[in-house]
C-alpha atoms as a PDB file:
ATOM      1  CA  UNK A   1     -69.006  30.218 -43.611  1.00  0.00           C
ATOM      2  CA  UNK A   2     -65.877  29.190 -45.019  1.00  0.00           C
ATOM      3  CA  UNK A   3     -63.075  26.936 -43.438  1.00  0.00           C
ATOM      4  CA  UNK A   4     -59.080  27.064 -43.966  1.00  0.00           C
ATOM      5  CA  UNK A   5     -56.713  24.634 -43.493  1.00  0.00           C
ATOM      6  CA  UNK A   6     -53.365  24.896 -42.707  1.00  0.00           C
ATOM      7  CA  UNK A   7     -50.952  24.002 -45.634  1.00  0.00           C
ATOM      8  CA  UNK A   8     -47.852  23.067 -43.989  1.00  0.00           C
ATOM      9  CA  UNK A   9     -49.422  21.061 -41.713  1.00  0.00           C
ATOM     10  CA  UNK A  10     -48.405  17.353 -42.930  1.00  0.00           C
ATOM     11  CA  UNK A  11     -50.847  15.219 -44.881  1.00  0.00           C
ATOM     12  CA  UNK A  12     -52.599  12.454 -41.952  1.00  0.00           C
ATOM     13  CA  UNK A  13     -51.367   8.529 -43.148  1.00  0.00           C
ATOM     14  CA  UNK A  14     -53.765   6.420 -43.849  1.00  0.00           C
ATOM     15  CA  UNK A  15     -55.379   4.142 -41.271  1.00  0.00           C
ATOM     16  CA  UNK A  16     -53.747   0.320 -41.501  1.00  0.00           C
ATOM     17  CA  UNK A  17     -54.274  -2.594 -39.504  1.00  0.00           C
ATOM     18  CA  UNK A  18     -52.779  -2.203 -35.851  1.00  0.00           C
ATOM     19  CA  UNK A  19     -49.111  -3.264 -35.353  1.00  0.00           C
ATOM     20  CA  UNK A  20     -48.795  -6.528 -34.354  1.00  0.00           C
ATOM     21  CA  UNK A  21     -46.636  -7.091 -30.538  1.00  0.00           C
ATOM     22  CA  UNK A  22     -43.112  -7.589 -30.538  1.00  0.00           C
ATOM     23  CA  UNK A  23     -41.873 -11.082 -29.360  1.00  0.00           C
ATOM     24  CA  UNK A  24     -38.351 -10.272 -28.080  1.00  0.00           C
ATOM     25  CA  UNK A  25     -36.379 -13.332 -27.870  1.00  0.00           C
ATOM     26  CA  UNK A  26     -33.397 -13.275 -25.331  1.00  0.00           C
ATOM     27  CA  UNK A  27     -30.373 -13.947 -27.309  1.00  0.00           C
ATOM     28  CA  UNK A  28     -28.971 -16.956 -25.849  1.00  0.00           C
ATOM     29  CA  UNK A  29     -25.203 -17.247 -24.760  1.00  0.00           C
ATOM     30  CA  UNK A  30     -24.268 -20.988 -24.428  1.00  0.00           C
ATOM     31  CA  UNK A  31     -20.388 -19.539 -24.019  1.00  0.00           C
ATOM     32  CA  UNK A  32     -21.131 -18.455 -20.945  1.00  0.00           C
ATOM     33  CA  UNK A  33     -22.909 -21.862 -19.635  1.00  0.00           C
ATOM     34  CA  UNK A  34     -19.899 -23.902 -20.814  1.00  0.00           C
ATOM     35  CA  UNK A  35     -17.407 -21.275 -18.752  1.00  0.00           C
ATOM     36  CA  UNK A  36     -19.318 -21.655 -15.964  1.00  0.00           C
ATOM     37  CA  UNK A  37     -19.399 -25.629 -15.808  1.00  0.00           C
ATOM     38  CA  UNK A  38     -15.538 -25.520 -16.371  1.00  0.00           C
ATOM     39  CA  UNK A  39     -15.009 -22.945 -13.987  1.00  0.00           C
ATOM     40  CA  UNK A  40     -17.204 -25.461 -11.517  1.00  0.00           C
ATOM     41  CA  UNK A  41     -15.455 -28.455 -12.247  1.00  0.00           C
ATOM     42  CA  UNK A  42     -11.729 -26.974 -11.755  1.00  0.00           C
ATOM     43  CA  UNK A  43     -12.886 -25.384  -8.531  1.00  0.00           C
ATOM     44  CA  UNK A  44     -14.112 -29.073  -7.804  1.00  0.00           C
ATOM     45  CA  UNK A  45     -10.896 -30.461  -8.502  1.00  0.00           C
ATOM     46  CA  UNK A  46      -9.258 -27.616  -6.487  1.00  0.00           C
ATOM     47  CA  UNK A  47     -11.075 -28.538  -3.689  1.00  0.00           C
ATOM     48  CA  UNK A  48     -10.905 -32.170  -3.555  1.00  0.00           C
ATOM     49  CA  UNK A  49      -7.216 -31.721  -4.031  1.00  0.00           C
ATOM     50  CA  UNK A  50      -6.813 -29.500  -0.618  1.00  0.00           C
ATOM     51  CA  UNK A  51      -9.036 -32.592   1.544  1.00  0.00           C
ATOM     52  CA  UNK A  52      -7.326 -35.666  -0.245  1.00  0.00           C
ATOM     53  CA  UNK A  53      -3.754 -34.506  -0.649  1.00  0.00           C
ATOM     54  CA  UNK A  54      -1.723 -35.925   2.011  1.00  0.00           C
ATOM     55  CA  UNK A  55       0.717 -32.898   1.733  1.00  0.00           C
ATOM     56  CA  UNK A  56      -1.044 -30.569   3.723  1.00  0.00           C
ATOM     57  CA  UNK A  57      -1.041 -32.261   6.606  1.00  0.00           C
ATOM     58  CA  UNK A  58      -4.227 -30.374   7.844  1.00  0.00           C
ATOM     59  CA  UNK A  59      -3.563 -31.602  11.420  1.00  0.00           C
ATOM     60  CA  UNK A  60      -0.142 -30.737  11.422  1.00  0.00           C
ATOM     61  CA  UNK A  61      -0.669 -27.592   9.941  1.00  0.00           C
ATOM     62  CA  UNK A  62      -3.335 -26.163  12.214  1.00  0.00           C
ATOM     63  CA  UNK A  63      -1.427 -27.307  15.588  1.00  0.00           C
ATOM     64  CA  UNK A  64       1.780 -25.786  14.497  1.00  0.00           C
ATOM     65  CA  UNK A  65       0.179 -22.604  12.805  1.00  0.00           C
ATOM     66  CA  UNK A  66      -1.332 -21.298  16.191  1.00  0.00           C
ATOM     67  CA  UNK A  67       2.148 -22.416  18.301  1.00  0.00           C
ATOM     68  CA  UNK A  68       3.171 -19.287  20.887  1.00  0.00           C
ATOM     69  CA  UNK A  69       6.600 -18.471  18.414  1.00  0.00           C
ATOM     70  CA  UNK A  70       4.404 -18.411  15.270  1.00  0.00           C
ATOM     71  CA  UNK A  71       1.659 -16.006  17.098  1.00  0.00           C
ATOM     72  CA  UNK A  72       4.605 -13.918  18.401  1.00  0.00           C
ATOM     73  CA  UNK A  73       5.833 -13.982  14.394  1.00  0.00           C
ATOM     74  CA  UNK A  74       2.505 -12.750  14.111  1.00  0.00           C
ATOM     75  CA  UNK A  75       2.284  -9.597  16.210  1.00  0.00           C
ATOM     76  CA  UNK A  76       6.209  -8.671  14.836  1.00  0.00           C
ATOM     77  CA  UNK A  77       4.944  -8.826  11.590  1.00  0.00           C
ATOM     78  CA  UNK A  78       2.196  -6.252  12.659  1.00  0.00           C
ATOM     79  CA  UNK A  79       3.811  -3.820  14.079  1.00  0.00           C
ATOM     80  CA  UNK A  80       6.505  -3.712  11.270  1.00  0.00           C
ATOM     81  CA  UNK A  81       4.414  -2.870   8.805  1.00  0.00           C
ATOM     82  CA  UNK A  82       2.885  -0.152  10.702  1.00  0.00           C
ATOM     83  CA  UNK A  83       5.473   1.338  11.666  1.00  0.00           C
ATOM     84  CA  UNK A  84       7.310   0.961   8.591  1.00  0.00           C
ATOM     85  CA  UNK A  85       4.264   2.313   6.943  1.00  0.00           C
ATOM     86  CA  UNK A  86       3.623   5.121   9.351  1.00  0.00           C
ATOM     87  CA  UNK A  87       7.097   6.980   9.149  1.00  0.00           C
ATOM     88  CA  UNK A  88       6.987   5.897   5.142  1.00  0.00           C
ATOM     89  CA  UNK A  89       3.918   8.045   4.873  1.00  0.00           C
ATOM     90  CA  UNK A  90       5.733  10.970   6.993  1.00  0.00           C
ATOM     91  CA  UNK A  91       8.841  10.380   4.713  1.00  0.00           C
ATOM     92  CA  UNK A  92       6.289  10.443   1.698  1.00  0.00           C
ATOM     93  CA  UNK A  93       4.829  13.299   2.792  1.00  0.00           C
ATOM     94  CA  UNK A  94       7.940  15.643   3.804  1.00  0.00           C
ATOM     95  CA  UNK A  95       9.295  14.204   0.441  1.00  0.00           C
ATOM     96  CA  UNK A  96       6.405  15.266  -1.815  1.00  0.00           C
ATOM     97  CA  UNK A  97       6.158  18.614  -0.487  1.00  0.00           C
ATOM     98  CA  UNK A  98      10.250  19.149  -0.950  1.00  0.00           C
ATOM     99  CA  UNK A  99       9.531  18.345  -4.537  1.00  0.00           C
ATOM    100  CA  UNK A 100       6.802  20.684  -4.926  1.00  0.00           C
ATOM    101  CA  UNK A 101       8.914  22.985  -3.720  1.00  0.00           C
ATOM    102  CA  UNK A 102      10.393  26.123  -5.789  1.00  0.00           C
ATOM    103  CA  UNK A 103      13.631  25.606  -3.946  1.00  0.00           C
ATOM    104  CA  UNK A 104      15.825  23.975  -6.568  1.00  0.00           C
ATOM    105  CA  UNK A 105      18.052  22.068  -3.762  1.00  0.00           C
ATOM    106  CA  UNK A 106      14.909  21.231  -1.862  1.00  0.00           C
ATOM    107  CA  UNK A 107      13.513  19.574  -4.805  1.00  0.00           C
ATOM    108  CA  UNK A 108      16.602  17.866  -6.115  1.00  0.00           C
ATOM    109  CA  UNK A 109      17.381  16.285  -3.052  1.00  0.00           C
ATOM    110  CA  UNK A 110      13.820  15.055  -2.987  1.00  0.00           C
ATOM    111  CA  UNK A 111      13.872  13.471  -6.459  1.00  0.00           C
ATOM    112  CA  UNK A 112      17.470  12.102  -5.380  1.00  0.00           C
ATOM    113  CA  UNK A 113      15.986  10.255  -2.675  1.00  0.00           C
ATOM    114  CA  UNK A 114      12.785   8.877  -4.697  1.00  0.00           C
ATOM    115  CA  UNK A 115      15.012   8.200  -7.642  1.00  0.00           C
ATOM    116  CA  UNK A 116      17.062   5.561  -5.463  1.00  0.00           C
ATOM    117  CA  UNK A 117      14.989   4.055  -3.151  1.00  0.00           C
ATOM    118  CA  UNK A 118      12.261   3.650  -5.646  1.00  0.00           C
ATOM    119  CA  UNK A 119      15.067   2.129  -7.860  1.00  0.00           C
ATOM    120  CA  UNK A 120      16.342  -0.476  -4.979  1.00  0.00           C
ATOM    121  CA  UNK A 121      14.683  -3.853  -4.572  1.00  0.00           C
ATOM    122  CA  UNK A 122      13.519  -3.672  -0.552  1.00  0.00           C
ATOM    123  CA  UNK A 123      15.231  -7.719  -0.686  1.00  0.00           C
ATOM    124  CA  UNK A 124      18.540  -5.784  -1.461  1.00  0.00           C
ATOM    125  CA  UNK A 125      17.857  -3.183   0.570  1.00  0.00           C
ATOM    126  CA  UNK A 126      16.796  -5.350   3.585  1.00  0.00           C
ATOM    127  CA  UNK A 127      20.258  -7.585   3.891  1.00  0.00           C
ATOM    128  CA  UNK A 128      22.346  -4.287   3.175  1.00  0.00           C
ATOM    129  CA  UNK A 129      20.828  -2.506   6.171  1.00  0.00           C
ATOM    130  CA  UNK A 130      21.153  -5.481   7.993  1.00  0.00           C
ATOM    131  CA  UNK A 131      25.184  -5.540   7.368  1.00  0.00           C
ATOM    132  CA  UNK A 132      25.263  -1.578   7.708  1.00  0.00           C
ATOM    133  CA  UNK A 133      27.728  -2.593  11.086  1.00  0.00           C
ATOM    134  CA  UNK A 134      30.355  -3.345   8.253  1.00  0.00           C
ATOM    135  CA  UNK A 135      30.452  -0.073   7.189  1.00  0.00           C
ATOM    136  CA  UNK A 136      30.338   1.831  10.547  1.00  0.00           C
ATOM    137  CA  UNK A 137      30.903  -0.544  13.938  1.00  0.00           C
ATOM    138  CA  UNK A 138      30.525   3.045  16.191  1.00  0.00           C
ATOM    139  CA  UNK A 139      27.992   5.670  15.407  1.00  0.00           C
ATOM    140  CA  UNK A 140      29.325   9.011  16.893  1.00  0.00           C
ATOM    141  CA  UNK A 141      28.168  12.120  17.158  1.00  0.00           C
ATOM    142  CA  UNK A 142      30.118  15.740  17.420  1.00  0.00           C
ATOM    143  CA  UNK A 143      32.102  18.405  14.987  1.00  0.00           C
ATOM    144  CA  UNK A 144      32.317  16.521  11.649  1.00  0.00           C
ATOM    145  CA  UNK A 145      35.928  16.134  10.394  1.00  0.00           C
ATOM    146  CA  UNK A 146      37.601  16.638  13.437  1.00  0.00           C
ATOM    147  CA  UNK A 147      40.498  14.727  12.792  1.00  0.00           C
ATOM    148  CA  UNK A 148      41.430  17.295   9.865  1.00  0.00           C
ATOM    149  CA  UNK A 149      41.008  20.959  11.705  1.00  0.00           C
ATOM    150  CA  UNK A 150      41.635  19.897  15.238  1.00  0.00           C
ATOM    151  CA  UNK A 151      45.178  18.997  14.141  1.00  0.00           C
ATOM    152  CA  UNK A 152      46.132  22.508  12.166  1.00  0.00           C
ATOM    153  CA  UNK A 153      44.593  24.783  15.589  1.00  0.00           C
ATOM    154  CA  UNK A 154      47.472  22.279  17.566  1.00  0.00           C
ATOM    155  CA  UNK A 155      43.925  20.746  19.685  1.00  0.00           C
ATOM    156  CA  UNK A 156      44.336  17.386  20.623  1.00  0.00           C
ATOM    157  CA  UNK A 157      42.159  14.897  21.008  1.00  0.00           C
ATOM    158  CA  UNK A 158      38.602  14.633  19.164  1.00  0.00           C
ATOM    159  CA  UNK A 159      34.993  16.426  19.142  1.00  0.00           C
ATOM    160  CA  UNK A 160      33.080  13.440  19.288  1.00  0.00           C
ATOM    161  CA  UNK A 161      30.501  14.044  22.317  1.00  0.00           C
ATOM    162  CA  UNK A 162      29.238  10.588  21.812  1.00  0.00           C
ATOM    163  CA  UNK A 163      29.157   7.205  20.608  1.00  0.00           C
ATOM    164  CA  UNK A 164      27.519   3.461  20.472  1.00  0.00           C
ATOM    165  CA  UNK A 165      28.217   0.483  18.920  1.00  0.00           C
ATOM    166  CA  UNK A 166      26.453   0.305  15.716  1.00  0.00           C
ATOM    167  CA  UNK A 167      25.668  -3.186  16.628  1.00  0.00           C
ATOM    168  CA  UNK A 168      23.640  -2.650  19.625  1.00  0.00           C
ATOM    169  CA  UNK A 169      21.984   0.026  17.863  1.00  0.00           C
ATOM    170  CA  UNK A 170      21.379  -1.325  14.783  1.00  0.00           C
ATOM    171  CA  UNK A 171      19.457  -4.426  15.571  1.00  0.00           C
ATOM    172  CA  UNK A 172      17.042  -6.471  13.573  1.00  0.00           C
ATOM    173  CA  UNK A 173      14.484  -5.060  14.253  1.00  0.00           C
ATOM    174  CA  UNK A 174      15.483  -1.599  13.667  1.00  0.00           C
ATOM    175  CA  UNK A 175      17.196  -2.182  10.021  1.00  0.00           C
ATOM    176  CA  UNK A 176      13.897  -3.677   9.078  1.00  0.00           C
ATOM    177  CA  UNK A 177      12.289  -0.586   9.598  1.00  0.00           C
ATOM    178  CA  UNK A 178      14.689   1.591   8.294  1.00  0.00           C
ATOM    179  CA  UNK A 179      14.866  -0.657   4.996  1.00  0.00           C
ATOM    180  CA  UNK A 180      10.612  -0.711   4.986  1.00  0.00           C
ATOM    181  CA  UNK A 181      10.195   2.658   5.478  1.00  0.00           C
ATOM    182  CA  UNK A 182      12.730   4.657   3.202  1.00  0.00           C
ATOM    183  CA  UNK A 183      11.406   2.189   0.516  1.00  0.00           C
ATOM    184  CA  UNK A 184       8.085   3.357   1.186  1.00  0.00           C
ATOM    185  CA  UNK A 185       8.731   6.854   1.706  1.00  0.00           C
ATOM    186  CA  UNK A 186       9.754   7.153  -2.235  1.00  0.00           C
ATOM    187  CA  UNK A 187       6.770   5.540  -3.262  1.00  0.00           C
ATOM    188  CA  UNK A 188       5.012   7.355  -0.831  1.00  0.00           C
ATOM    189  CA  UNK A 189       5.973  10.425  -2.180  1.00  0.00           C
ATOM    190  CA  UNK A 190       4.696  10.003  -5.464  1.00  0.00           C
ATOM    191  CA  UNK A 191       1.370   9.225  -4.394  1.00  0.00           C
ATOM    192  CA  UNK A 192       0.945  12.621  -2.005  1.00  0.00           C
ATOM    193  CA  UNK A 193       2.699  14.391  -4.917  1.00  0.00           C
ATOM    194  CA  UNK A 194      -0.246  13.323  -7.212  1.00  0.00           C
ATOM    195  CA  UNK A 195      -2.624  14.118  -4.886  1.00  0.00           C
ATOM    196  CA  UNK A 196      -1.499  17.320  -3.818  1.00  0.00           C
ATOM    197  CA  UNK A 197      -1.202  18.263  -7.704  1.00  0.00           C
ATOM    198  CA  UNK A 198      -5.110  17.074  -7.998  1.00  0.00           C
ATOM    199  CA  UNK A 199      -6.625  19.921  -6.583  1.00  0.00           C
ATOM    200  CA  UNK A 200      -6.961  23.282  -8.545  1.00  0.00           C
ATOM    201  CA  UNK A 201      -4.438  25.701  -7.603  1.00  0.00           C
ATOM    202  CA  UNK A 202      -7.052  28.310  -7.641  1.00  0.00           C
ATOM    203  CA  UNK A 203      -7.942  27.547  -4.133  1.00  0.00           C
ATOM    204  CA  UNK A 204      -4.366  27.738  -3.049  1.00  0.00           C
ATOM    205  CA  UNK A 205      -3.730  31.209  -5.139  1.00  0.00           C
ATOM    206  CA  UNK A 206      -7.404  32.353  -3.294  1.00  0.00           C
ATOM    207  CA  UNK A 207      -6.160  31.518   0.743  1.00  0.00           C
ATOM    208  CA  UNK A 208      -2.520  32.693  -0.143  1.00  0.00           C
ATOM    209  CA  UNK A 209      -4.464  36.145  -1.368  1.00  0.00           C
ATOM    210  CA  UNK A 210      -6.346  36.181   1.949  1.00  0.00           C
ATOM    211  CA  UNK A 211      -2.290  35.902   4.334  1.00  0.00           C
ATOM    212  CA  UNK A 212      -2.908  32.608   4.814  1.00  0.00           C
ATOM    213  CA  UNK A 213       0.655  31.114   5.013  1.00  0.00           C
ATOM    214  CA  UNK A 214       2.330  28.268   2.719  1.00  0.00           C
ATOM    215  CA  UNK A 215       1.893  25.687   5.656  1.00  0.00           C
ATOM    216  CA  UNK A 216      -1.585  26.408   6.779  1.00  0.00           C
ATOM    217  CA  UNK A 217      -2.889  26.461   3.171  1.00  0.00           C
ATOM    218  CA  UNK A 218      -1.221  22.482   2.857  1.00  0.00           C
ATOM    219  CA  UNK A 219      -2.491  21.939   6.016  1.00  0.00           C
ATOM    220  CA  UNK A 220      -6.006  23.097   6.232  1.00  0.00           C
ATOM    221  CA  UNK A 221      -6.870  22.774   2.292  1.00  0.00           C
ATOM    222  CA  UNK A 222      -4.673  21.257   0.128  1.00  0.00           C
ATOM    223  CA  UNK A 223      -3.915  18.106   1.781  1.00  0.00           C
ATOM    224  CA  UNK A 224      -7.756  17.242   3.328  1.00  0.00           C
ATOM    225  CA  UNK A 225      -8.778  17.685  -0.213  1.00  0.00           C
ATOM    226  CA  UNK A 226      -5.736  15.559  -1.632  1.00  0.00           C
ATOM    227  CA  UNK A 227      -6.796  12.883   1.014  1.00  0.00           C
ATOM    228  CA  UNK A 228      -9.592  11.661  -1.180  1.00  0.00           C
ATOM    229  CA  UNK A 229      -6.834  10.793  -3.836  1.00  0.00           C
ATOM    230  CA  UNK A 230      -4.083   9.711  -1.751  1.00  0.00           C
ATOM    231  CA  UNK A 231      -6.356   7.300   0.649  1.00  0.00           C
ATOM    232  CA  UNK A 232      -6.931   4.725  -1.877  1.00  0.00           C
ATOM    233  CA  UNK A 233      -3.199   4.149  -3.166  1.00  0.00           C
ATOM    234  CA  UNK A 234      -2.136   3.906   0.298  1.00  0.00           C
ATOM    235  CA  UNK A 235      -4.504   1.345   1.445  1.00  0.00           C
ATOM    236  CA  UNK A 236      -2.616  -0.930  -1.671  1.00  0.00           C
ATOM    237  CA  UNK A 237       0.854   0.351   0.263  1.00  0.00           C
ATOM    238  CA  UNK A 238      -0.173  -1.379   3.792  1.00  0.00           C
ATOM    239  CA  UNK A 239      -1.535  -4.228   2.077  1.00  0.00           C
ATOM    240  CA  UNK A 240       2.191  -4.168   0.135  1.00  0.00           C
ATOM    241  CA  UNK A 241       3.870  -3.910   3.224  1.00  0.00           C
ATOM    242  CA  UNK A 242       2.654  -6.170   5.064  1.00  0.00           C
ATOM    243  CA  UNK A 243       3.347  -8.607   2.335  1.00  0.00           C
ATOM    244  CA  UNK A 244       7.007  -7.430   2.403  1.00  0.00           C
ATOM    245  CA  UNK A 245       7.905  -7.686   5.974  1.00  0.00           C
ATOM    246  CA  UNK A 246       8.516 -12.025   4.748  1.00  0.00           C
ATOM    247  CA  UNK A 247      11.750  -9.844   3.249  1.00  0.00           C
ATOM    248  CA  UNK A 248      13.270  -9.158   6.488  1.00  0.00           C
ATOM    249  CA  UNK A 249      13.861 -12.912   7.035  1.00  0.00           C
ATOM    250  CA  UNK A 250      17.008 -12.281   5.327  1.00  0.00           C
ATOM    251  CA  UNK A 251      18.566  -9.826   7.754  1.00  0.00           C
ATOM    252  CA  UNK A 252      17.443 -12.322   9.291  1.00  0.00           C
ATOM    253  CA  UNK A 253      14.956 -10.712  11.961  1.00  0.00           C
ATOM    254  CA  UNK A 254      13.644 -14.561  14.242  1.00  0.00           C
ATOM    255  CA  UNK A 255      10.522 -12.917  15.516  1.00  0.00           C
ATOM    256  CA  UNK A 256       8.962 -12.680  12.058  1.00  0.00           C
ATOM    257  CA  UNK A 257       6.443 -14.506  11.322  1.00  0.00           C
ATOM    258  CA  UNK A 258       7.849 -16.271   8.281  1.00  0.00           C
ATOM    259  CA  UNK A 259      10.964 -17.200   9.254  1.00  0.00           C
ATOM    260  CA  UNK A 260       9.283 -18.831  12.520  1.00  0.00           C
ATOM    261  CA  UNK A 261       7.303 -20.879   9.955  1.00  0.00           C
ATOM    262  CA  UNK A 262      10.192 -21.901   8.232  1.00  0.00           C
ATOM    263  CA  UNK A 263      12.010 -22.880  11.220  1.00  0.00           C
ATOM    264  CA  UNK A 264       9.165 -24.966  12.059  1.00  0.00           C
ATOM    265  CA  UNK A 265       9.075 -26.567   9.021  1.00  0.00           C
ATOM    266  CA  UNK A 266      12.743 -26.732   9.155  1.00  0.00           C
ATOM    267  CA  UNK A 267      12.984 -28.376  12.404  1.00  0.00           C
ATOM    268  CA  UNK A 268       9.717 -30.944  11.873  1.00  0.00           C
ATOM    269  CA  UNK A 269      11.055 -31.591   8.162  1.00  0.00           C
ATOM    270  CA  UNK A 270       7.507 -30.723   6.716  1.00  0.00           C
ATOM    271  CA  UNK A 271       7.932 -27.255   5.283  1.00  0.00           C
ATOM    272  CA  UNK A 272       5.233 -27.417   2.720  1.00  0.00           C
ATOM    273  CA  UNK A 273       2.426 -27.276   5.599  1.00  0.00           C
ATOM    274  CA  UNK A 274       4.049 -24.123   6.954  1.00  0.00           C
ATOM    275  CA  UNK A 275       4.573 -22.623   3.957  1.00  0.00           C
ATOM    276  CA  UNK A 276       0.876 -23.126   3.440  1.00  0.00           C
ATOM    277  CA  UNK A 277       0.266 -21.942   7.152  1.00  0.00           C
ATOM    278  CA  UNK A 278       1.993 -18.694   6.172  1.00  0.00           C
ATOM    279  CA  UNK A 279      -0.518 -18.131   2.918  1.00  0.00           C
ATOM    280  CA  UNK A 280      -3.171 -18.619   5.152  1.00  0.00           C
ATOM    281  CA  UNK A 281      -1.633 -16.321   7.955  1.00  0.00           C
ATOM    282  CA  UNK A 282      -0.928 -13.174   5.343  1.00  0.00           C
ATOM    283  CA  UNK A 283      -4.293 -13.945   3.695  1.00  0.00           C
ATOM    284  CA  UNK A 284      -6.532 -13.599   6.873  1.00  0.00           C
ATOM    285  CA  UNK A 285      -4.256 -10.564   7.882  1.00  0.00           C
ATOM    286  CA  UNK A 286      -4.585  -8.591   4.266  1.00  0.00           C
ATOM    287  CA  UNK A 287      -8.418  -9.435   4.365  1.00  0.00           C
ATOM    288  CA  UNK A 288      -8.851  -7.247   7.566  1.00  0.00           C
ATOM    289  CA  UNK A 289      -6.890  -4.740   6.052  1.00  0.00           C
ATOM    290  CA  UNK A 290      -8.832  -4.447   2.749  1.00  0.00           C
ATOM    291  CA  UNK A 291     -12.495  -4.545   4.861  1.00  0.00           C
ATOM    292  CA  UNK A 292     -10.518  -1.127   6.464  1.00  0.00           C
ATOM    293  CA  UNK A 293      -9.991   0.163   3.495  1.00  0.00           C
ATOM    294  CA  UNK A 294     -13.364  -0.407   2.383  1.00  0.00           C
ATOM    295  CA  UNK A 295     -14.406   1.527   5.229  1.00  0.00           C
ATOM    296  CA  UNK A 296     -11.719   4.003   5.272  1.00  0.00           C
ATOM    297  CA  UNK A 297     -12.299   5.082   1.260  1.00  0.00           C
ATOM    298  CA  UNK A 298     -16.248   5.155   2.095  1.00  0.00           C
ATOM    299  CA  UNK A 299     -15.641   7.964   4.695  1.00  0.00           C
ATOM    300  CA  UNK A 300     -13.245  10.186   2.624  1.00  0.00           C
ATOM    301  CA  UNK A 301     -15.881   9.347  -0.429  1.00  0.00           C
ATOM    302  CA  UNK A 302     -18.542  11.514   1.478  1.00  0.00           C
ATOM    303  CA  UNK A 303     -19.618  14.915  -0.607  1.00  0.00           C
ATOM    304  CA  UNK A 304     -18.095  13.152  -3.634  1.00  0.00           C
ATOM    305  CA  UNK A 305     -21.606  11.462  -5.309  1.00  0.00           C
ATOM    306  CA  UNK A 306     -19.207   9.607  -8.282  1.00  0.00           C
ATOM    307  CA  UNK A 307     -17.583   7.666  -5.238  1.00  0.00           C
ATOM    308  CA  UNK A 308     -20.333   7.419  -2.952  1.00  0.00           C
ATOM    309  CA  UNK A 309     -22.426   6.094  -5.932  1.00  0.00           C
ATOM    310  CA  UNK A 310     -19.727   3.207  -6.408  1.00  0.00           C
ATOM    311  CA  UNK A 311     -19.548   2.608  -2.832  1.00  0.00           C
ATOM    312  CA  UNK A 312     -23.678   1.787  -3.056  1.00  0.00           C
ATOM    313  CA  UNK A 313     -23.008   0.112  -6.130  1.00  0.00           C
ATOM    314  CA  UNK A 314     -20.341  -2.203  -4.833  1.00  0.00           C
ATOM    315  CA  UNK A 315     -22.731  -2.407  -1.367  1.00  0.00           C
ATOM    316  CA  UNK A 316     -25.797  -3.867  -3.745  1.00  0.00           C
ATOM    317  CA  UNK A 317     -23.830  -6.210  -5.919  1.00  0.00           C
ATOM    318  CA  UNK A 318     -22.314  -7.647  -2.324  1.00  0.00           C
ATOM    319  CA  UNK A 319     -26.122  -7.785  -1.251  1.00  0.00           C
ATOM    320  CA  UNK A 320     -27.096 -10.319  -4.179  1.00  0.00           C
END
């Protein structure tokens, strides 16, 4: 009986004395200990300045920060931004799909309109709305240039079927808005434009194939699928807006909530505590918004696992 062996198997090493077990040794970061105990002593410092410092006027602050004007200041503030942010996103919307459009005029006017506003501080843009009565004291409506054709078919009188003072139309309140919201609208637009452009044109080429129209295919798949992209962004824009409604103090619009701060502090002579009671006002107000968000972005997240998978993430790191 003879035996074979297999000559390409590989020759067996020799048996040696067992490997000895590995002693890991964490690699030590004294950096990091020497941040931390700076980081803890200027947050120290930070917070014995806030209870010592006789600036603040903690008493002061709190009685004046909850007075009926600065809680009406409040709900103003509120409902400017959203409204201002509601028609912005219309605006943004009506805008984005102009320039998307493959009517040339369509889509110039559209990048006309983000060009400028998106180009105009909403500061400037606030105090010229709110002296728009300069450049118009009636608004009127009827047959545009009336006074030039009426004249040469021997009519007399005008085609003007009605008219207001711009000033009781154009109140504070109202050029706020205006200013807020065409600002937003070009930014706005950008944002739908990108998300709109996110998802594959195949699926628009594939319900277009089947008669669906232009409008239904934006409405029923384009945009709920662009929502995913668009939802985040615009959570930043209310947070943004809110922020910028303390603009409209220069029209100057009294029932804001800044400038009833300020007059506080400018009546009392202690404007640093309102100024203070206004960070703390915009602070606790943006803080509900972002926990929205949070919410909002989790929903539109479902069926995508990459964003669900950072919402658990972000749940479990909150958890420790």
């Amino acid at each position: 009986m003879t035996t074979t062996t297999d000559s390409t198997r590989p020759p067996e090493p020799p048996a040696g004395p067992a490997p000895e077990p590995v002693k890991a040794v964490p690699v030590r970061h004294p950096g990091r200990w020497v941040a931390a105990a700076v980081l803890l002593v200027l947050a120290a410092m930070f917070v014995h300045m806030l209870v010592t410092n006789e600036a603040f006027q903690w008493p002061f602050l709190f009685e004046n920060m909850f007075a009926e004007p600065v809680l009406v200041g409040v709900r103003t503030t509120v409902v400017l931004a959203a409204l201002s942010l509601f028609i912005g996103i219309v605006l943004g919307i009506v805008v984005a799909v102009m320039r998307l459009s493959a009517n040339p005029i369509l889509s110039g006017l559209a990048w006309v309109y983000t060009w400028f506003f998106r180009a105009m501080p909403r500061l400037v843009l606030c105090v010229l709305f709110g002296n728009l009565g300069i450049l118009y004291t009636t608004l009127e409506f009827g047959l545009p240039f009336d006074n030039y054709w009426m004249p040469l078919l021997g009519l007399e009188g005008d085609a003007r079927f009605f008219s207001v003072p711009m000033n009781t139309l154009l109140s504070a309140f109202v050029a706020a808005v205006l200013a807020l919201s065409l600002s937003q609208g070009a930014y706005m637009a950008e944002i739908v434009r990108a998300g709109l452009l996110s998802v594959d044109k195949g699926q628009t080429e594939a319900a277009q194939a089947l008669g669906m129209s232009r409008a239904k295919v934006l409405r029923r798949i384009t945009l709920p699928q662009a929502l995913r992209v668009i939802v985040p962004p615009t959570g930043n824009e209310a947070t943004a807006m809110l922020k910028d409604t303390s603009l409209v103090s220069a029209i100057p619009l009294t029932t804001e909530l800044f400038f009833q701060l300020q007059a506080v502090g400018a009546r009392t002579f202690n404007l640093f505590p309102m100024l203070v009671a206004a960070c703390l006002w915009y602070l606790a107000i943006t803080s509900l918004l972002m926990v929205g968000q949070y919410f909002l972005e989790r929903s539109f997240a479902r069926g995508d696992r990459r964003a669900q998978a950072g919402f658990t993430m972000l749940r479990s790191g909150a958890g420790h």
